[in-house]
C-alpha atoms as a PDB file:
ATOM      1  CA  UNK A   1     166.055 -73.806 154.937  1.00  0.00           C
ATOM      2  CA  UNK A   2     165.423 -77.255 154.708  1.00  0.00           C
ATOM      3  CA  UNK A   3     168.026 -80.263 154.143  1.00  0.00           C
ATOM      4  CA  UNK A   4     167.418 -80.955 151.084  1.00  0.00           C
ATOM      5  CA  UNK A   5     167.361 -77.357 149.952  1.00  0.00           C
ATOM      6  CA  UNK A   6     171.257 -76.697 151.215  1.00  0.00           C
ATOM      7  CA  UNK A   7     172.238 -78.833 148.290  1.00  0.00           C
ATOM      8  CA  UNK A   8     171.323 -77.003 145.701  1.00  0.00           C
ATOM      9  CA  UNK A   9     174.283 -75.172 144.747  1.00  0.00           C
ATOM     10  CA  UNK A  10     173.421 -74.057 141.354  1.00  0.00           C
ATOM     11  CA  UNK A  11     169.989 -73.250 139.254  1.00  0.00           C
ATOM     12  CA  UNK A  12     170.526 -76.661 137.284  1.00  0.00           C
ATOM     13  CA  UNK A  13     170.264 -78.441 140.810  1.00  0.00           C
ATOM     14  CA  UNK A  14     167.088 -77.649 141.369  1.00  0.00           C
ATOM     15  CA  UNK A  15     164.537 -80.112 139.840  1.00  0.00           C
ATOM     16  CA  UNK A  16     162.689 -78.691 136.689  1.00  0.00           C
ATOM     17  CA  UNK A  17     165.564 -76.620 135.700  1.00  0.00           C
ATOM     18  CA  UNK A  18     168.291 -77.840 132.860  1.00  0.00           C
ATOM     19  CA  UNK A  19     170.967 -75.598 131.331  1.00  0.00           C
ATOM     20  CA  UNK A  20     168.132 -73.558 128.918  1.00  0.00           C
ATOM     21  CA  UNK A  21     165.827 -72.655 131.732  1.00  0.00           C
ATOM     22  CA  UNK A  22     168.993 -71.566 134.170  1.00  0.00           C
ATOM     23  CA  UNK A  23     170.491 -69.373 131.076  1.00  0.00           C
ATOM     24  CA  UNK A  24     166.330 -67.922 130.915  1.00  0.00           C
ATOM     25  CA  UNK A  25     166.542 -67.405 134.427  1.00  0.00           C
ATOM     26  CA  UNK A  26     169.626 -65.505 134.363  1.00  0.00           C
ATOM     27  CA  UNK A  27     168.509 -63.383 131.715  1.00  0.00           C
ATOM     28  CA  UNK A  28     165.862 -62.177 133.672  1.00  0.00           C
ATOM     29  CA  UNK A  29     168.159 -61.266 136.649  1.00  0.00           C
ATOM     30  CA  UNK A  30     168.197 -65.032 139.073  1.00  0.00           C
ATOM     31  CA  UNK A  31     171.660 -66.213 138.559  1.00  0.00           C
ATOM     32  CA  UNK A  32     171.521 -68.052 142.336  1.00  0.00           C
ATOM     33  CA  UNK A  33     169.252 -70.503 143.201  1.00  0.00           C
ATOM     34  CA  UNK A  34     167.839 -69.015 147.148  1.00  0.00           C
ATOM     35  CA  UNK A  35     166.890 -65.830 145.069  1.00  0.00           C
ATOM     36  CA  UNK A  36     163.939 -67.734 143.659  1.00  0.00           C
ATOM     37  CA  UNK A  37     162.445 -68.393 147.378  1.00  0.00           C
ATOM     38  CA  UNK A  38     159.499 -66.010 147.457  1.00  0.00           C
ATOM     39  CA  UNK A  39     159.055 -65.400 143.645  1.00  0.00           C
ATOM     40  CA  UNK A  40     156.079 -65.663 141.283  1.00  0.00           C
ATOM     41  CA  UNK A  41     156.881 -68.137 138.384  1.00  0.00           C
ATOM     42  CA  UNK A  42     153.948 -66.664 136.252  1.00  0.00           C
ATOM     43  CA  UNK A  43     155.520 -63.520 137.007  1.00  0.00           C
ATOM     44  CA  UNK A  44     159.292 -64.767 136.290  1.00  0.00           C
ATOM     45  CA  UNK A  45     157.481 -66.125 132.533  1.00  0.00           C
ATOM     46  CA  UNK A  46     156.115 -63.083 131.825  1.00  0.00           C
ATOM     47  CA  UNK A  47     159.026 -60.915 132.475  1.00  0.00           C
ATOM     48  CA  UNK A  48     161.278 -63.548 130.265  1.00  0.00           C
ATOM     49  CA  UNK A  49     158.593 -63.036 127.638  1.00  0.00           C
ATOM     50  CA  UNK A  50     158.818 -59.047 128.156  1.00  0.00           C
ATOM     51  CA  UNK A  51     163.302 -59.574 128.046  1.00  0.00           C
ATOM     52  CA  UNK A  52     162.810 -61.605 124.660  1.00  0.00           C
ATOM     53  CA  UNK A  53     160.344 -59.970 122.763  1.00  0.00           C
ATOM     54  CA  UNK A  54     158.665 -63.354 122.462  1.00  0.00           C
ATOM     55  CA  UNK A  55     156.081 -65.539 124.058  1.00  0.00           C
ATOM     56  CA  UNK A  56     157.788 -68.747 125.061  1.00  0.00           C
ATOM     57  CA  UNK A  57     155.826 -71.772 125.507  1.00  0.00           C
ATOM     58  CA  UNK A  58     153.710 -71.562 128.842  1.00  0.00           C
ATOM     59  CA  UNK A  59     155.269 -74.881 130.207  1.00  0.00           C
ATOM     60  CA  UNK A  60     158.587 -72.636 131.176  1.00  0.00           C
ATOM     61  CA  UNK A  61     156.208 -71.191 133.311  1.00  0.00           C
ATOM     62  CA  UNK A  62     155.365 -74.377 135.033  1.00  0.00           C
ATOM     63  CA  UNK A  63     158.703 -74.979 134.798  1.00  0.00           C
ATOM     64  CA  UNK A  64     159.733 -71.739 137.197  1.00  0.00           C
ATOM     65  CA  UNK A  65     156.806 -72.618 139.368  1.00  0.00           C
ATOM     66  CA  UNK A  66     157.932 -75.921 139.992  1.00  0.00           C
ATOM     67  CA  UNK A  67     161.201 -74.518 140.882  1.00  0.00           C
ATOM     68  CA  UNK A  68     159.913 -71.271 142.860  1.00  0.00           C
ATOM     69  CA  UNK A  69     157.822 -73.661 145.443  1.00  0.00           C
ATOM     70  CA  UNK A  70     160.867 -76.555 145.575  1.00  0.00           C
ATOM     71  CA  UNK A  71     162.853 -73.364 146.415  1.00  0.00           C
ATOM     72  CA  UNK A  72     160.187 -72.262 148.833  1.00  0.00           C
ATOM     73  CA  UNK A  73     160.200 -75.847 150.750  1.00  0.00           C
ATOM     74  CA  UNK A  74     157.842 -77.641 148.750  1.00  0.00           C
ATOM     75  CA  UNK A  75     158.604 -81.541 147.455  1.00  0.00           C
ATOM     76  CA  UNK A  76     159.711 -82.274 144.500  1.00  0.00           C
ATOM     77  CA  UNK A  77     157.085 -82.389 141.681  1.00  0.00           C
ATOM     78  CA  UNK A  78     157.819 -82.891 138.069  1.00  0.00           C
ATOM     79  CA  UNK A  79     156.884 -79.704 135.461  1.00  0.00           C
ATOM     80  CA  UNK A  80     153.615 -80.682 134.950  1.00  0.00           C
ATOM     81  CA  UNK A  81     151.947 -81.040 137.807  1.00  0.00           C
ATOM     82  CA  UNK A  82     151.722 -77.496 137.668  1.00  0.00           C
ATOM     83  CA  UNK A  83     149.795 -77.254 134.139  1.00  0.00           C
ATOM     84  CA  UNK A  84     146.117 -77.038 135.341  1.00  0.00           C
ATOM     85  CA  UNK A  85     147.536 -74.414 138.285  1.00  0.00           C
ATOM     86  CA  UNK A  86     148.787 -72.229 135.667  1.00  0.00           C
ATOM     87  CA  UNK A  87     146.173 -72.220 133.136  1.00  0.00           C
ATOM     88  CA  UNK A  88     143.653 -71.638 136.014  1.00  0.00           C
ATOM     89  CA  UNK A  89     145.954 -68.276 137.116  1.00  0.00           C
ATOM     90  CA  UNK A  90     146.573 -67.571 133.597  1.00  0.00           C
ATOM     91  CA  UNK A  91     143.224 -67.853 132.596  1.00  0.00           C
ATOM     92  CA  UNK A  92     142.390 -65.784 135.866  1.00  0.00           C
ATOM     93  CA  UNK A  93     144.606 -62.744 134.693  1.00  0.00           C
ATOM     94  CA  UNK A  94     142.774 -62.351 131.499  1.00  0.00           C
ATOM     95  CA  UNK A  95     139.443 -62.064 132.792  1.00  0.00           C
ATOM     96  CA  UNK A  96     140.568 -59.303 135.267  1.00  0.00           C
ATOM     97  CA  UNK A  97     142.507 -57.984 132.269  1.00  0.00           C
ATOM     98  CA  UNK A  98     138.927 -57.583 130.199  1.00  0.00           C
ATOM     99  CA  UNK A  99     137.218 -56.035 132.874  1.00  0.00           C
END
């Protein structure tokens, strides 16, 4: 793991994530910050949307991918860097959804 990476102690350590998105995380089952190495964040969204019963706003998803790849070894990028990366998956998904 790298350096940096042994620091993070908590879900609210890792950059992206404040105390709403580490009690969404938990909900959905990631109540440790290593367990997110190796996860989907689209996937992560979409099962908090499934826990909820609601669609959140798609930036949580950016959100959780931010903090999958900084979890994965990746540098520090802020939220929305990650917009046009999940509207291009997202956008992806439905057209293999309509076909």
């Amino acid at each position: 793991m790298p350096r940096a990476k042994r620091q993070v102690n908590t879900l609210t350590d890792i950059p992206n994530i404040g105390p709403r998105s580490a009690e969404d995380l938990v909900r959905i089952g990631i109540t440790r910050p290593e367990q997110l190495a190796g996860e989907d964040g689209i996937a992560l969204y979409r099962k908090l949307c499934r826990v909820d019963g609601v669609r959140h706003d798609p930036c949580v998803a950016d959100a959780f991918m931010a903090a999958v790849d900084y979890m994965n070894g990746a540098p520090k990028q802020d939220w929305w860097w990650y917009t046009p990366r999940r509207k291009e998956l997202m956008s992806e998904a439905r057209t293999k959804k309509r076909r």
